[in-house]
C-alpha atoms as a PDB file:
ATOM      1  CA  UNK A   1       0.000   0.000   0.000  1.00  0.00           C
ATOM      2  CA  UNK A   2       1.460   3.034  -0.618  1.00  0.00           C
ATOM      3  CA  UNK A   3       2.068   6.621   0.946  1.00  0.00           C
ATOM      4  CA  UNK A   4      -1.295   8.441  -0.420  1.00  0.00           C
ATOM      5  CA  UNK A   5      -3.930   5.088  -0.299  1.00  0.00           C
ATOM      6  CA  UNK A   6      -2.386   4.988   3.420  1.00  0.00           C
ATOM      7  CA  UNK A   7      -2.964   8.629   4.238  1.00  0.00           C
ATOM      8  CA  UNK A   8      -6.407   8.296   2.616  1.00  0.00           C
ATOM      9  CA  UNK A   9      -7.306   5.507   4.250  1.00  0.00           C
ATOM     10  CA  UNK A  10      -6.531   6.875   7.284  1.00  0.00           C
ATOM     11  CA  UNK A  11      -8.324  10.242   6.626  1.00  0.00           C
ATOM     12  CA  UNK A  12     -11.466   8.208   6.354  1.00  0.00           C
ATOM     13  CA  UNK A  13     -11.560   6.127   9.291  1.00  0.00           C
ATOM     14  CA  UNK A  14     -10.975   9.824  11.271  1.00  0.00           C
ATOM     15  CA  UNK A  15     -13.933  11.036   9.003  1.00  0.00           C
ATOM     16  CA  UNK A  16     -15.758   8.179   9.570  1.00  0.00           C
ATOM     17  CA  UNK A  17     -14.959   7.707  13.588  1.00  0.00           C
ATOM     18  CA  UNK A  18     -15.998  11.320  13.604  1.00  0.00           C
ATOM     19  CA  UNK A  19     -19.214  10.953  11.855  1.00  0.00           C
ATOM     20  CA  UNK A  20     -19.886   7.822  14.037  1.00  0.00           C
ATOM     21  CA  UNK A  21     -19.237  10.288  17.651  1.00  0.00           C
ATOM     22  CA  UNK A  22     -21.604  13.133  15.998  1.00  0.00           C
ATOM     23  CA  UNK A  23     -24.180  10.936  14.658  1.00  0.00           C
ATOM     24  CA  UNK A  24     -27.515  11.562  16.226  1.00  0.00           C
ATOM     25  CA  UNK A  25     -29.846   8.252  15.723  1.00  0.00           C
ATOM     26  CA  UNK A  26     -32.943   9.822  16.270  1.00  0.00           C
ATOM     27  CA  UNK A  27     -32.058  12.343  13.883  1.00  0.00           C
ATOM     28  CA  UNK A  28     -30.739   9.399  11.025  1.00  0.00           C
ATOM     29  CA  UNK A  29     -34.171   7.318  12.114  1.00  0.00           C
ATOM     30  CA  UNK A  30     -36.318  10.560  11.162  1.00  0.00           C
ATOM     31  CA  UNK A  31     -34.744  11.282   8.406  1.00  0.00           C
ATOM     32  CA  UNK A  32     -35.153   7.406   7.076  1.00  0.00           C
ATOM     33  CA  UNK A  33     -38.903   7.796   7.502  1.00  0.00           C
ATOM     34  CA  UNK A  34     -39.410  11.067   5.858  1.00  0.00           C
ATOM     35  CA  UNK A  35     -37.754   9.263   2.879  1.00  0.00           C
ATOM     36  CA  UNK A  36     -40.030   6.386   3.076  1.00  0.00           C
ATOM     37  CA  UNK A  37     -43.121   8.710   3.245  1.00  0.00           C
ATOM     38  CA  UNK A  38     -41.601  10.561   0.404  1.00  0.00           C
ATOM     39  CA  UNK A  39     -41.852   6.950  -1.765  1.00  0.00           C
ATOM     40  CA  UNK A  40     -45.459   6.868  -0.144  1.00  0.00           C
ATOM     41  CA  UNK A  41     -46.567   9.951  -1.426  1.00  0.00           C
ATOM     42  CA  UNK A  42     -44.704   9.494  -5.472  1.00  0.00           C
ATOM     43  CA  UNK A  43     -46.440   5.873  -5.283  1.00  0.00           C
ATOM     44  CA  UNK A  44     -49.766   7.482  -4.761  1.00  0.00           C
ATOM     45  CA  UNK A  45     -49.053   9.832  -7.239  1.00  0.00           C
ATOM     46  CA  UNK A  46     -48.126   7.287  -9.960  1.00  0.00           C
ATOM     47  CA  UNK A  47     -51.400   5.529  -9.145  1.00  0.00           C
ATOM     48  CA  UNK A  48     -53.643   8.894  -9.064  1.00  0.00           C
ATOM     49  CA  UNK A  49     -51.735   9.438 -12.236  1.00  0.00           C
ATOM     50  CA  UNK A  50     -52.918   5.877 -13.679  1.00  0.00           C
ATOM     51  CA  UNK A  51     -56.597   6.639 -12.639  1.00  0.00           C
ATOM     52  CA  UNK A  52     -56.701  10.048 -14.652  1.00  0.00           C
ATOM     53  CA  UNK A  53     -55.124   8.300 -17.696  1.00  0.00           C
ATOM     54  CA  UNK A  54     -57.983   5.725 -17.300  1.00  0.00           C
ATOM     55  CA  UNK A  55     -60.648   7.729 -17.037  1.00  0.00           C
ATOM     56  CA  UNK A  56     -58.907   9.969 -19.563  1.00  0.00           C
ATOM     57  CA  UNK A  57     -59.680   6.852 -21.862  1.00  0.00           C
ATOM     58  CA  UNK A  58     -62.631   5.283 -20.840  1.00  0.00           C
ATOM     59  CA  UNK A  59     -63.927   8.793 -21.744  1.00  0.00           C
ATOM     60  CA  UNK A  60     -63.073   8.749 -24.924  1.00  0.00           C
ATOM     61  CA  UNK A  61     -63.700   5.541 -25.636  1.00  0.00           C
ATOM     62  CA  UNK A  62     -67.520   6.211 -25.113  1.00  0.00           C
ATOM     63  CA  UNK A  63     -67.397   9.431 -27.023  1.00  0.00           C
ATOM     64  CA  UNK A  64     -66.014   6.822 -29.716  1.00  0.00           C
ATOM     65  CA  UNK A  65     -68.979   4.528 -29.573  1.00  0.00           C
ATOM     66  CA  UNK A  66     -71.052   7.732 -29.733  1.00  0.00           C
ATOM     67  CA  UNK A  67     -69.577   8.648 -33.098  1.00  0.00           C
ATOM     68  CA  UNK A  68     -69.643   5.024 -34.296  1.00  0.00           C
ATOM     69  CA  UNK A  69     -73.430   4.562 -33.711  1.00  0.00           C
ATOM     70  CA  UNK A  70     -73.629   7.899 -35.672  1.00  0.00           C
ATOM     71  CA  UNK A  71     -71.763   6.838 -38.422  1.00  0.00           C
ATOM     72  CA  UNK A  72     -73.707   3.904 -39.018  1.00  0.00           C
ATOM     73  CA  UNK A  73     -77.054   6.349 -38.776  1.00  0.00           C
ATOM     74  CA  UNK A  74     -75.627   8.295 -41.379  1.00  0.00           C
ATOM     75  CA  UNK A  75     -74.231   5.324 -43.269  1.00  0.00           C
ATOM     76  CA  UNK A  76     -77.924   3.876 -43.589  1.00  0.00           C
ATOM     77  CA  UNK A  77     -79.468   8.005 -44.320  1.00  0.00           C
ATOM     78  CA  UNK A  78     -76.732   7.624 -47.479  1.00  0.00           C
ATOM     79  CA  UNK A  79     -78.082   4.550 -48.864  1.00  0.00           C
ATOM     80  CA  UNK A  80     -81.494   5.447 -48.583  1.00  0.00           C
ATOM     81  CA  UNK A  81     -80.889   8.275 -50.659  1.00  0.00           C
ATOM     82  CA  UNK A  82     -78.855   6.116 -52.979  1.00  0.00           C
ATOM     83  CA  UNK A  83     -75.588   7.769 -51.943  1.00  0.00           C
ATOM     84  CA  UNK A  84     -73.284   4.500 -52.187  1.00  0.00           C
ATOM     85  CA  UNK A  85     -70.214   6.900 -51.658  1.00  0.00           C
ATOM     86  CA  UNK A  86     -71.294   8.672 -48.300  1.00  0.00           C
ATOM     87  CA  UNK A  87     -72.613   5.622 -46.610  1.00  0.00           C
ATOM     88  CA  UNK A  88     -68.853   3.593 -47.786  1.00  0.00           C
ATOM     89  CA  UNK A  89     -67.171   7.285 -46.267  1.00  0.00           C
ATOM     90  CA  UNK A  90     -69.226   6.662 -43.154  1.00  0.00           C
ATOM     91  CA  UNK A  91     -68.494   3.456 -42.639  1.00  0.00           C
ATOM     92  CA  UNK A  92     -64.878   3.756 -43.769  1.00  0.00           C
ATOM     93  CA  UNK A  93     -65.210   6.496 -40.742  1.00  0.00           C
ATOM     94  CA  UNK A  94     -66.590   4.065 -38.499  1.00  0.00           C
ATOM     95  CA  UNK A  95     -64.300   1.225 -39.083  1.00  0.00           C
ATOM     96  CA  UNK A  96     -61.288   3.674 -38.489  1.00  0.00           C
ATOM     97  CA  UNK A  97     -63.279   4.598 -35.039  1.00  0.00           C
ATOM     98  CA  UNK A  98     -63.648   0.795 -33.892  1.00  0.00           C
ATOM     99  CA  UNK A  99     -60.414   0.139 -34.588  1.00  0.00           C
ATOM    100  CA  UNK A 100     -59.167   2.936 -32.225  1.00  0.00           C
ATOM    101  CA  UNK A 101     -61.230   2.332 -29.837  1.00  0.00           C
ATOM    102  CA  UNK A 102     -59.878  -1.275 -29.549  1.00  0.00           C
ATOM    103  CA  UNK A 103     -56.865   0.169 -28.972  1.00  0.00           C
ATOM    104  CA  UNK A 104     -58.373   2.505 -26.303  1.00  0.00           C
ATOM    105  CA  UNK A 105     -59.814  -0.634 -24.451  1.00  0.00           C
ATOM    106  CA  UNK A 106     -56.182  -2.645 -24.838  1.00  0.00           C
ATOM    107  CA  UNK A 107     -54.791   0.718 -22.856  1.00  0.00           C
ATOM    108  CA  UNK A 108     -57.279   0.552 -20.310  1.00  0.00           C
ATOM    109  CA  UNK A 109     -56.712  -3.095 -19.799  1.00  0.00           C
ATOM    110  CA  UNK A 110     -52.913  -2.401 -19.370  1.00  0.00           C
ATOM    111  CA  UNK A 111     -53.625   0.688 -17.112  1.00  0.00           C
ATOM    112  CA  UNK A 112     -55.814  -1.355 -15.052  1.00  0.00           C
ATOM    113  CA  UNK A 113     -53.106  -4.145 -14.243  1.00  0.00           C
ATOM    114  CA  UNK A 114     -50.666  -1.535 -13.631  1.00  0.00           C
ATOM    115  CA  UNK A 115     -53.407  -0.197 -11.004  1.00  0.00           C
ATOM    116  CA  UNK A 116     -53.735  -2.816  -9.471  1.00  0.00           C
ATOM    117  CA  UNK A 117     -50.072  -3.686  -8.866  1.00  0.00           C
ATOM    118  CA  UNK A 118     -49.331  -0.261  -7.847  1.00  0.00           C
ATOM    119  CA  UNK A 119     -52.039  -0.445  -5.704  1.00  0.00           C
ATOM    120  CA  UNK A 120     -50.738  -3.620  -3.808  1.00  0.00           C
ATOM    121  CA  UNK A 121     -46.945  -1.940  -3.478  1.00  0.00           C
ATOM    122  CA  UNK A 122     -48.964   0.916  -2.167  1.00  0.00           C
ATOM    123  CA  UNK A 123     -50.387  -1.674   0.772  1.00  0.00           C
ATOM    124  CA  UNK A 124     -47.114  -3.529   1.242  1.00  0.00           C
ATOM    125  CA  UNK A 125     -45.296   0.132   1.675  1.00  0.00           C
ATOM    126  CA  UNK A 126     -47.454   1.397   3.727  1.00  0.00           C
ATOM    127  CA  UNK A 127     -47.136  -1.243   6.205  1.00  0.00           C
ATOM    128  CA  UNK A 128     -43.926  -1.246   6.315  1.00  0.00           C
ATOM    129  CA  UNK A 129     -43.840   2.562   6.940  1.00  0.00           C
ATOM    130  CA  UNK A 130     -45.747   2.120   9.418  1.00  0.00           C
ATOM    131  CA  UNK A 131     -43.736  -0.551  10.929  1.00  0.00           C
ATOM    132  CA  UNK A 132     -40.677   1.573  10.945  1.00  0.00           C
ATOM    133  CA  UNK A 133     -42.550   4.136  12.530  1.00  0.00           C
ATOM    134  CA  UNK A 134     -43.317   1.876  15.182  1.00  0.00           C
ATOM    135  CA  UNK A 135     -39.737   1.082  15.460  1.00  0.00           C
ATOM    136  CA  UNK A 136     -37.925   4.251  14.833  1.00  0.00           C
ATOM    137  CA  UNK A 137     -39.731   5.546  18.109  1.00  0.00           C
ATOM    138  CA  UNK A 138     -38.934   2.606  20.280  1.00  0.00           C
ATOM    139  CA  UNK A 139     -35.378   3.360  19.394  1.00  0.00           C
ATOM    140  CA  UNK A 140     -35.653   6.486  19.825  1.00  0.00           C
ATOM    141  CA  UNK A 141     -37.094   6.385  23.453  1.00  0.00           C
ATOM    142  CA  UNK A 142     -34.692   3.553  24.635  1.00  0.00           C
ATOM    143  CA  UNK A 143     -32.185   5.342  22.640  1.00  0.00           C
ATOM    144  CA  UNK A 144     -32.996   9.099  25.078  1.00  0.00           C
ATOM    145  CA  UNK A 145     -33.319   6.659  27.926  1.00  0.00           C
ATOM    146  CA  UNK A 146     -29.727   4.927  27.278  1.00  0.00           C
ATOM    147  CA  UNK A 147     -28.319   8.766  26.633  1.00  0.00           C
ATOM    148  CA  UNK A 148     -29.932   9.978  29.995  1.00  0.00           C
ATOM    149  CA  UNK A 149     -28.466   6.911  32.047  1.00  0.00           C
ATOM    150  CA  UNK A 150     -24.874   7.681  30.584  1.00  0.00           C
ATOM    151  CA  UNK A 151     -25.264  11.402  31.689  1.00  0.00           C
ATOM    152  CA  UNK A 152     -26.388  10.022  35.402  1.00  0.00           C
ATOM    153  CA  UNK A 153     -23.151   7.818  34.881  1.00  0.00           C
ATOM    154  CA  UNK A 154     -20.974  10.578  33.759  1.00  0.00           C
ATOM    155  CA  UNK A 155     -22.453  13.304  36.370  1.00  0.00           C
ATOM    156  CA  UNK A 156     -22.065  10.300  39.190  1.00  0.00           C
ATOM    157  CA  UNK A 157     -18.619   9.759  37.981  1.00  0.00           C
ATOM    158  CA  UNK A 158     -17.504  13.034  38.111  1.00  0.00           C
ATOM    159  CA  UNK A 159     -18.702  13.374  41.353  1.00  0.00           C
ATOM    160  CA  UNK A 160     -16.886  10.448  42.821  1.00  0.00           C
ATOM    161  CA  UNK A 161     -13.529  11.968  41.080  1.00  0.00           C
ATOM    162  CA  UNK A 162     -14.116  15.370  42.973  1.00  0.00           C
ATOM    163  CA  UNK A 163     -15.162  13.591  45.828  1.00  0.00           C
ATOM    164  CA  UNK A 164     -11.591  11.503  45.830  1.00  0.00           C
ATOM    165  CA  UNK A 165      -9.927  14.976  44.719  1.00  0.00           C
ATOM    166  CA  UNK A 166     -11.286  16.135  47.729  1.00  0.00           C
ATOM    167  CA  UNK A 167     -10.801  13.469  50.775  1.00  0.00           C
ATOM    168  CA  UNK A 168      -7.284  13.232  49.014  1.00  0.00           C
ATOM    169  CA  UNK A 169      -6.681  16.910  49.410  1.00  0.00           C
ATOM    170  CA  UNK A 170      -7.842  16.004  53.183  1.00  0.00           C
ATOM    171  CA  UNK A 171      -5.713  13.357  53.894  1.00  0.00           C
ATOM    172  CA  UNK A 172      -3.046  15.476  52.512  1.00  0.00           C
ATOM    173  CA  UNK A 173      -3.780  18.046  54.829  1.00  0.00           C
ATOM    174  CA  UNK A 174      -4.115  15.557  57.928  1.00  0.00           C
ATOM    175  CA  UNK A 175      -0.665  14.421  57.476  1.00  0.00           C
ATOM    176  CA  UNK A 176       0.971  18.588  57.323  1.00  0.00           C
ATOM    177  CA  UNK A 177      -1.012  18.904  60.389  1.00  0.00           C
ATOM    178  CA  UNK A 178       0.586  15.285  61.923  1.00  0.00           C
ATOM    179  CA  UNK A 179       3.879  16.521  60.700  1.00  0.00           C
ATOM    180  CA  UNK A 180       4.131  19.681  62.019  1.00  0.00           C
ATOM    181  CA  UNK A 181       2.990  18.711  65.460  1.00  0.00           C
ATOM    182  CA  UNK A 182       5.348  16.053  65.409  1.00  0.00           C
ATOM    183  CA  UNK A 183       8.169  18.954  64.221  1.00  0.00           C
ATOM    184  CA  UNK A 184       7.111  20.859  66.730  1.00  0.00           C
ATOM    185  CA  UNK A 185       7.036  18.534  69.735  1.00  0.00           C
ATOM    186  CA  UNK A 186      10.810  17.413  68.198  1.00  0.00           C
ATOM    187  CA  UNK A 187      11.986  20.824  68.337  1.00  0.00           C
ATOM    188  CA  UNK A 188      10.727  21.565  71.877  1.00  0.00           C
ATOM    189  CA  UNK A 189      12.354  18.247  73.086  1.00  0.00           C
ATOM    190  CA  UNK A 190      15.508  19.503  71.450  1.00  0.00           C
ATOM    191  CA  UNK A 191      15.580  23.113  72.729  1.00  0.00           C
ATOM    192  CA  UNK A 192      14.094  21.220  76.417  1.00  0.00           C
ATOM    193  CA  UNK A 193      17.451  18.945  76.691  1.00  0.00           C
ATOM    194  CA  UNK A 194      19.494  22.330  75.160  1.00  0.00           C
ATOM    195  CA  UNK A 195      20.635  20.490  71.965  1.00  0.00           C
ATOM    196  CA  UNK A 196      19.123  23.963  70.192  1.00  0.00           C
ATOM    197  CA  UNK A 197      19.251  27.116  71.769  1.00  0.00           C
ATOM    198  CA  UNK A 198      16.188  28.648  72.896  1.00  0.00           C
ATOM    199  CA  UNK A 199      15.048  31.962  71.127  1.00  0.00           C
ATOM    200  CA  UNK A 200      15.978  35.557  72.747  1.00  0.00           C
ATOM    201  CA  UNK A 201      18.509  34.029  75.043  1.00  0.00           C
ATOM    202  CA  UNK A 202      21.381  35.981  74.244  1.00  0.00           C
ATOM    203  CA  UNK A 203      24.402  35.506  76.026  1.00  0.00           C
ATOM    204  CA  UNK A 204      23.739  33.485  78.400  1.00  0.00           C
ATOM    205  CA  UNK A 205      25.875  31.158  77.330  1.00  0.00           C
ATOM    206  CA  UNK A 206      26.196  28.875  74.114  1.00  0.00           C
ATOM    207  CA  UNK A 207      25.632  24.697  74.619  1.00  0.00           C
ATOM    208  CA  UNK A 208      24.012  22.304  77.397  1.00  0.00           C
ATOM    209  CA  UNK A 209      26.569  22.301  79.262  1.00  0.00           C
ATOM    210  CA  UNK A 210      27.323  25.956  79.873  1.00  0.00           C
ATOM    211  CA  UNK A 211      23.708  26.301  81.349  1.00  0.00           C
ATOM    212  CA  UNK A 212      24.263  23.384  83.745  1.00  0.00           C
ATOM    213  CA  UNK A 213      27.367  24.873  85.265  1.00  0.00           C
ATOM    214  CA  UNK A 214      26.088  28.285  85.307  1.00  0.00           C
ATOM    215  CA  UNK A 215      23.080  26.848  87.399  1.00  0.00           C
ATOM    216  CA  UNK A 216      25.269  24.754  89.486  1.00  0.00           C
ATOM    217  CA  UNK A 217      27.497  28.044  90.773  1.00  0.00           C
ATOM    218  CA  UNK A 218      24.718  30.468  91.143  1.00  0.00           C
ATOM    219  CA  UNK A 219      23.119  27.089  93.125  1.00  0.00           C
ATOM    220  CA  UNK A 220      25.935  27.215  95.304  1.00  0.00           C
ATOM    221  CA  UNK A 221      26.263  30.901  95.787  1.00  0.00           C
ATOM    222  CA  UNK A 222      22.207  30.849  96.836  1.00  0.00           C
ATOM    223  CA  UNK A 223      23.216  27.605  99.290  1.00  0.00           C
ATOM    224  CA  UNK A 224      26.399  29.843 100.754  1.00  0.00           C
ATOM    225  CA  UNK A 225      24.515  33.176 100.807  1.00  0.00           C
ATOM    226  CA  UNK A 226      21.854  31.198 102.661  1.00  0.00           C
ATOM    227  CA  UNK A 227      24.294  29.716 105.133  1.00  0.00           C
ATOM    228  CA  UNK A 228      25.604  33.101 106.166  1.00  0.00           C
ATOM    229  CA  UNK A 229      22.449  34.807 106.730  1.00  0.00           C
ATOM    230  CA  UNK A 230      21.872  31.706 109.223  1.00  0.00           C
ATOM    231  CA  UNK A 231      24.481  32.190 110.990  1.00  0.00           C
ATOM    232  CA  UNK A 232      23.826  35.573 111.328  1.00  0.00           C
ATOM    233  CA  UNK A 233      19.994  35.272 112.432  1.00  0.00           C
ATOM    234  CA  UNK A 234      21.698  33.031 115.170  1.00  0.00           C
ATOM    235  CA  UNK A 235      24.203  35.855 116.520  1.00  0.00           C
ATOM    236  CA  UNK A 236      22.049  38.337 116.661  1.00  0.00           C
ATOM    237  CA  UNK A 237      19.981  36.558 119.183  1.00  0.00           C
ATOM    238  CA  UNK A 238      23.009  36.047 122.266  1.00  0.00           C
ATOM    239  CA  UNK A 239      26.130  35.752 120.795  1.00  0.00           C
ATOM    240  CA  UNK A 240      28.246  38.949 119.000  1.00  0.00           C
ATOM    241  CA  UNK A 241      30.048  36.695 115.550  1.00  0.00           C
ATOM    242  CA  UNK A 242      33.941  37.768 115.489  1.00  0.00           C
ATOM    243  CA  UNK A 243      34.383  39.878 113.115  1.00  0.00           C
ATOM    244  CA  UNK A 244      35.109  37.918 109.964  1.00  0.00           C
ATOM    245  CA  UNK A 245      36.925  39.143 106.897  1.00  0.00           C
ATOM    246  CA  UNK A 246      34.764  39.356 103.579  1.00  0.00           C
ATOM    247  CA  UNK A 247      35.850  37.026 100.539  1.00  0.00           C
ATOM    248  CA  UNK A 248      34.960  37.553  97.445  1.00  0.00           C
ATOM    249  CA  UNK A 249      33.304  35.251  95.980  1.00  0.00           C
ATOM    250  CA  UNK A 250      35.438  32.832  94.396  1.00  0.00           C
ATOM    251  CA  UNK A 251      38.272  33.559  96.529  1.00  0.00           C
ATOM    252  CA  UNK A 252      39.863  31.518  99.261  1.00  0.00           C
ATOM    253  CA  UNK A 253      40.899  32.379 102.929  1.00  0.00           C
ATOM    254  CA  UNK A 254      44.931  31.083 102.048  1.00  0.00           C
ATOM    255  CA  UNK A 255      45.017  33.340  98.785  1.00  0.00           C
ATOM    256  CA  UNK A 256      44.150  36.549 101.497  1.00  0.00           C
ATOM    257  CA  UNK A 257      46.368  35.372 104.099  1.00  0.00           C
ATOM    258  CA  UNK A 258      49.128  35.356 101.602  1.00  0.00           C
ATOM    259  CA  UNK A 259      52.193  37.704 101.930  1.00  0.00           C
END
C-alpha cells in the first residue's frame, strides 16, 4: 500500500470515527422515515396518475362509440338516398373509429393491471412505513433513555472523582497537620534537653553544658549566701560573731592570708 492510499485511508476512518461520535440516531431514524413517506406519497401519485389516464380513456372511448353509432345512422341516411359513396365514407369512418377504440380498451386493460399492482406496493409500503414508525420511536425512546443513564453515569462519575480529589486533598492536609505537630514537639524536646538554643537568650551562654554549670554556681552561691544569713539570724539573738573578713566570691581564705 502506498504513501497516499495509506494517508487516505486513514483520513477516512478519522472522518468516519468522527461521523460515528456526531451521529444523532434519532435524527438518522427521522430522516429514514421522511424518505419512506416521500416513496409513499410518489407511489400514490403514480397511481392517481394511472386513474386520470384511465378515465382519460374510458372517456373517450364512449365518445367513440357515440360517433360510431352515428356513423352507421348516417351510413344507412346515405343509402337510402342512394348515396353509395357517403354511406362507404361513413363506414370507412366508423371502421377507423372501432379500430381505435380497440386500442383505447387494450390501454385501459394495461392501465388497469398496472393499477392494481401499484395499488398492492402501495399496501405492502405502507405497512412497512408504518412498521418503521413503530420502530424508529422505540429506538428512539430507549435510545434518550440509554443517553440519559450515561449522563447520570458521567455526572455520578464526576462526582466520585471530585469527591476523591477532595478526601485526598484532606488526607493530605491531615498528614501537614501530623507533621508539624510532630516537628514541633521534636523541636521543643531539642531546645528542652538544650541540643538547640532557645530563642531571645542571648548571652547566656552557648551549649548544654554551659547552662548546667552556670546553674550549678549560682546554686551554690544561693546555698552559701543562705548559710551566712543563718548564721547571722543566730548571733544576733546572744552571741556577737567575730568579726570575719569578707571574701569575694570565688576567693579563698589562704590566697588573702598570703604575703
Amino acid at each position: 500500500m502506498g504513501l497516499i492510499s495509506r494517508f487516505t485511508t486513514y483520513i477516512k476512518t478519522v472522518f468516519s470515527s468522527s461521523l460515528d461520535k456526531a451521529e444523532d440516531p434519532g435524527m438518522t431514524l427521522d430522516y429514514a422515515y421522511q424518505q419512506q413517506l416521500q416513496q409513499l406519497q410518489n407511489l400514490r401519485r403514480a397511481i392517481a396518475e394511472i386513474v386520470t389516464n384511465e378515465k382519460r380513456l374510458e372517456l373517450q372511448r364512449s365518445q367513440g362509440e357515440t360517433q360510431i353509432a352515428k356513423y352507421e345512422d348516417q351510413a344507412r341516411q346515405a343509402l337510402a338516398g342512394n348515396r353509395e359513396d357517403l354511406a362507404r365514407m361513413a363506414l370507412e369512418r366508423r371502421q377507423q373509429l372501432q379500430t381505435q377504440i380497440a386500442g383505447f380498451q387494450d390501454q385501459i386493460e394495461q392501465l388497469k393491471a398496472q393499477q392494481e399492482k401499484f395499488v398492492q406496493m402501495e399496501q405492502r409500503l405502507s405497512a412497512r412505513v408504518e412498521a418503521f414508525r413503530t420502530q424508529k420511536e422505540m429506538v428512539k425512546t430507549q435510545y434518550g433513555a440509554a443517553q440519559a443513564q450515561v449522563k447520570v453515569s458521567e455526572a455520578a462519575t464526576g462526582i466520585s472523582e471530585e469527591m476523591t480529589d477532595v478526601n485526598m486533598a484532606v488526607q493530605r492536609a491531615q498528614d501537614k497537620v501530623v507533621t508539624m505537630q510532630a516537628r514541633a514537639n521534636a523541636m521543643d524536646q531539642l531546645i528542652e534537653e538544650g541540643t538547640l538554643p532557645e530563642t531571645g537568650q542571648l548571652g547566656s551562654g552557648g551549649d548544654y553544658l554551659d547552662r548546667q554549670l552556670n546553674q550549678l554556681s549560682s546554686q551554690s552561691q544561693v546555698d552559701s549566701q543562705m548559710a551566712a544569713m543563718k548564721q547571722q539570724l543566730q548571733l544576733g539573738s546572744g552571741e556577737k560573731p567575730q568579726s570575719q573578713p569578707q571574701f569575694p566570691s570565688g576567693e579563698s581564705e589562704q590566697s588573702q592570708a598570703a604575703p
